[in-house]
Protein backbone atom coordinates (compact mmCIF):
# COMPACT_ATOMS: atom_id res chain seq x y z
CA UNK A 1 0.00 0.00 0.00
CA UNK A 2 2.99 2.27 0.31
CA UNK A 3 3.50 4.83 2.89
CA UNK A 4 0.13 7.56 1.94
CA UNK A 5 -2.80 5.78 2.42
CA UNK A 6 -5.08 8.61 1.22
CA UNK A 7 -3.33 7.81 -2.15
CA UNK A 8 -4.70 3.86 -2.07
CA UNK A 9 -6.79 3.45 -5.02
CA UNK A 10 -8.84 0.97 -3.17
CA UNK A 11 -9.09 3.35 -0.13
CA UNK A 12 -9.98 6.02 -1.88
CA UNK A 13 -12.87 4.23 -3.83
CA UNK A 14 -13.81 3.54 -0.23
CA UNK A 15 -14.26 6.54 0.53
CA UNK A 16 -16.23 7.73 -2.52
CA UNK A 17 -18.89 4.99 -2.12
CA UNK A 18 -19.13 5.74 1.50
CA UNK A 19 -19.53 9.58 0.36
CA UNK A 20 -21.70 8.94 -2.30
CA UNK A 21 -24.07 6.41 -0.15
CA UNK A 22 -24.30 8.37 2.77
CA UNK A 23 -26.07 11.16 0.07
CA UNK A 24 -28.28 8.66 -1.59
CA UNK A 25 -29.58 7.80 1.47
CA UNK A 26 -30.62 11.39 3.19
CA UNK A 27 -31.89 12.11 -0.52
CA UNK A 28 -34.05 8.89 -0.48
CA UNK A 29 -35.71 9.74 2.71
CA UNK A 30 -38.00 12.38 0.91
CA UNK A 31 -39.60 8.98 -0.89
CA UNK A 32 -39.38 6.51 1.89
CA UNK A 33 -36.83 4.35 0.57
CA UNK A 34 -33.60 2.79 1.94
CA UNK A 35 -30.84 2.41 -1.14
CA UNK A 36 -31.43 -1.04 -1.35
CA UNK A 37 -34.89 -0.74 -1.62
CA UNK A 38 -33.94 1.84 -4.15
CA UNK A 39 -31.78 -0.43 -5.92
CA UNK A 40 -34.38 -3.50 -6.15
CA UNK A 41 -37.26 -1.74 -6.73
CA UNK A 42 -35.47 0.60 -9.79
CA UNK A 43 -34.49 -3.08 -11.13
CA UNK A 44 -38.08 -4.30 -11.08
CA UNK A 45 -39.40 -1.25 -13.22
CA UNK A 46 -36.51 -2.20 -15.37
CA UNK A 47 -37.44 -5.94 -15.70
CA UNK A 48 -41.43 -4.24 -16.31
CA UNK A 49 -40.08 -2.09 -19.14
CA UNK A 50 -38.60 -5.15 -20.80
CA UNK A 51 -42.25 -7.27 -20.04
CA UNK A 52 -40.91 -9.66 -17.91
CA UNK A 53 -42.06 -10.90 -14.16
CA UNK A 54 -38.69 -11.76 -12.32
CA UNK A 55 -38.67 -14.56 -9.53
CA UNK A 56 -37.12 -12.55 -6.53
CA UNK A 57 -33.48 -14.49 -7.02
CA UNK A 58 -33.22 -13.34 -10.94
CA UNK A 59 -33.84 -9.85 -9.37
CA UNK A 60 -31.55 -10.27 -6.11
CA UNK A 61 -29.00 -11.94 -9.40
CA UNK A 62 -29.65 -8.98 -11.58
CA UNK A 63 -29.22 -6.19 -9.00
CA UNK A 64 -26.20 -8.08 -6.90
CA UNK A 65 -28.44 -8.08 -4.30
CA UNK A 66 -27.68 -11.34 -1.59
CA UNK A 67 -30.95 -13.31 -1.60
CA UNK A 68 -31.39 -13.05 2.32
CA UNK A 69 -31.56 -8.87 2.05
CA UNK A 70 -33.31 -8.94 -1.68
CA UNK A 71 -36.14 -11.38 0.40
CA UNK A 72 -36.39 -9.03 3.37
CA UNK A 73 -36.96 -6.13 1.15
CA UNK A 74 -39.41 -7.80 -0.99
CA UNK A 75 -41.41 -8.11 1.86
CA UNK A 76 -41.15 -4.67 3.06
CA UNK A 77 -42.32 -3.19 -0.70
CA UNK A 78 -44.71 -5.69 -0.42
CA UNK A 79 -45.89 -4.10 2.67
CA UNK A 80 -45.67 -0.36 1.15
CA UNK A 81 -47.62 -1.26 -1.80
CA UNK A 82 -44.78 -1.04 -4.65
CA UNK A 83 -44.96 -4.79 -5.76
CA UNK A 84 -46.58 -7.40 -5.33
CA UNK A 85 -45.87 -11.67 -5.32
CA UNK A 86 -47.66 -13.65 -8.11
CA UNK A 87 -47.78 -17.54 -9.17
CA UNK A 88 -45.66 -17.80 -12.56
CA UNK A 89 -48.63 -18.72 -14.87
CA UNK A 90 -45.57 -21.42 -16.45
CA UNK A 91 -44.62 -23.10 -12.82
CA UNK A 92 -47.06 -22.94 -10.44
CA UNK A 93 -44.64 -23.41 -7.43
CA UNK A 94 -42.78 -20.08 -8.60
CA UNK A 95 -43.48 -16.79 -7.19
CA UNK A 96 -43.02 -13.74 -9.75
CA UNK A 97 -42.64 -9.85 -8.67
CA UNK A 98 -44.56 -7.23 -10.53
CA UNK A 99 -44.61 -3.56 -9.90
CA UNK A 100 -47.75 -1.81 -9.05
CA UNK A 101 -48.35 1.28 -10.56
CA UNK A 102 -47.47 3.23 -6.59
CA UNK A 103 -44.21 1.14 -7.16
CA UNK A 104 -43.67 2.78 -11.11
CA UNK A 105 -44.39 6.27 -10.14
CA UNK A 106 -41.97 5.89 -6.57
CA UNK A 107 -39.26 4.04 -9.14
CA UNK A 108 -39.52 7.16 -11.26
CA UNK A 109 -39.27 9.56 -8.85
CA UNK A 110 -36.52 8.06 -7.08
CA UNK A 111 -34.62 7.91 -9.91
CA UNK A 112 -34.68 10.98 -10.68
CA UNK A 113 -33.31 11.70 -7.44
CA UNK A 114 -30.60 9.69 -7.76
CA UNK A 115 -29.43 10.89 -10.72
CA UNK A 116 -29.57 14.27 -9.31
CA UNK A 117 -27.31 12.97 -6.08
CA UNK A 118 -24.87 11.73 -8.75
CA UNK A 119 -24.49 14.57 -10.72
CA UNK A 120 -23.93 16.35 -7.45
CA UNK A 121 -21.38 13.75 -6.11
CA UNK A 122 -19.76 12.94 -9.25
CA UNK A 123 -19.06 15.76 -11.30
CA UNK A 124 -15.86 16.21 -10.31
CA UNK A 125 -14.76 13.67 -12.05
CA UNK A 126 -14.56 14.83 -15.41
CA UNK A 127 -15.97 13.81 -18.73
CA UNK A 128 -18.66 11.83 -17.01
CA UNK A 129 -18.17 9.08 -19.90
CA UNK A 130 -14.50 8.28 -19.45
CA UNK A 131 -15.51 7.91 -14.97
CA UNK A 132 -18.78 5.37 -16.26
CA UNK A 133 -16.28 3.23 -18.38
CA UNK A 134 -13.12 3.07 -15.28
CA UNK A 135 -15.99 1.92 -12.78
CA UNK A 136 -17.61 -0.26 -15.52
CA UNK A 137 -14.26 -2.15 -16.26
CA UNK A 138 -13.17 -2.50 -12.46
CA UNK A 139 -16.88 -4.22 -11.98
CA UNK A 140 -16.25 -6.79 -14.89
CA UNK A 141 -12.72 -7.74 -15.00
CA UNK A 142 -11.90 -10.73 -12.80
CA UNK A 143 -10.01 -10.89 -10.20
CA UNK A 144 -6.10 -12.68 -10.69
C-alpha cells in the first residue's frame, strides 16, 4: 500500500462509495426508501419495461443483491404497496414480482433523485463518460 494511504486506489474508492451512499440515502428519505430498496425496486421497473415478471433471485442476481436482504426487502415493498408476489402462470410453485403502478411512479421519482445525487457527487470527475467506463471495467474484470 505504500506509505500515503489517502493515495490507495482501493481506499480512496472507499471513501467515494461511503460519500456517495451516505447522500443517496438522506436524498431517499423524501420517498421513503432505503438504497437497497432503491436499488431492487429501480431493477423491477426495469425488468417491467422489458415485459418480464422476475422470480425474486433473478432480481436479487440482476441487481447483486444477496438473496437473504433482496427477500427481506421484498417483503417490506410488499408491505408499502410497490410490488406485489404472483404464481408464474408457467410453474405454479414459482413466485413472480410485478410492480404496481405506486411502485412505477416511486421508481420514477426516485430515480430521478438519484441521478440528481450523482451529478452532485460525481461531477468532479470529469468527462462523465471516461468515470462510467473506469468503474464499468473495475466491476467486470476478474479478479487474478
Amino acid at each position: 500500500m505504500g506509505t500515503d494511504a489517502g493515495r490507495s486506489p482501493g481506499f480512496l474508492l472507499w471513501r467515494a462509495t461511503q460519500r456517495w451512499q451516505r447522500e443517496i440515502n438522506a436524498a431517499l428519505q423524501v420517498v421513503g426508501l432505503s438504497h437497497v430498496q432503491f436499488a431492487l425496486l429501480v431493477d423491477l421497473w426495469w425488468f417491467d419495461h422489458q415485459g418480464r415478471r422476475p422470480t425474486p433471485r433473478e432480481l436479487a442476481e440482476h441487481a447483486t443483491v444477496d438473496d437473504m436482504m433482496t427477500s427481506q426487502v421484498i417483503r417490506v415493498l410488499e408491505v408499502k404497496g410497490l410490488l406485489t408476489r404472483e404464481i408464474d402462470p408457467t410453474e405454479e410453485r414459482r413466485r413472480v414480482l410485478a410492480i404496481t403502478d405506486e411502485g412505477r411512479r416511486l421508481a420514477e421519482r426516485a430515480a430521478e433523485i438519484v441521478d440528481g445525487v450523482d451529478r452532485q457527487v460525481f461531477h468532479v470527475a470529469g468527462p462523465e463518460n471516461a468515470l462510467i467506463d473506469v468503474l464499468d471495467e473495475l466491476a467486470k474484470s476478474p479478479a487474478p
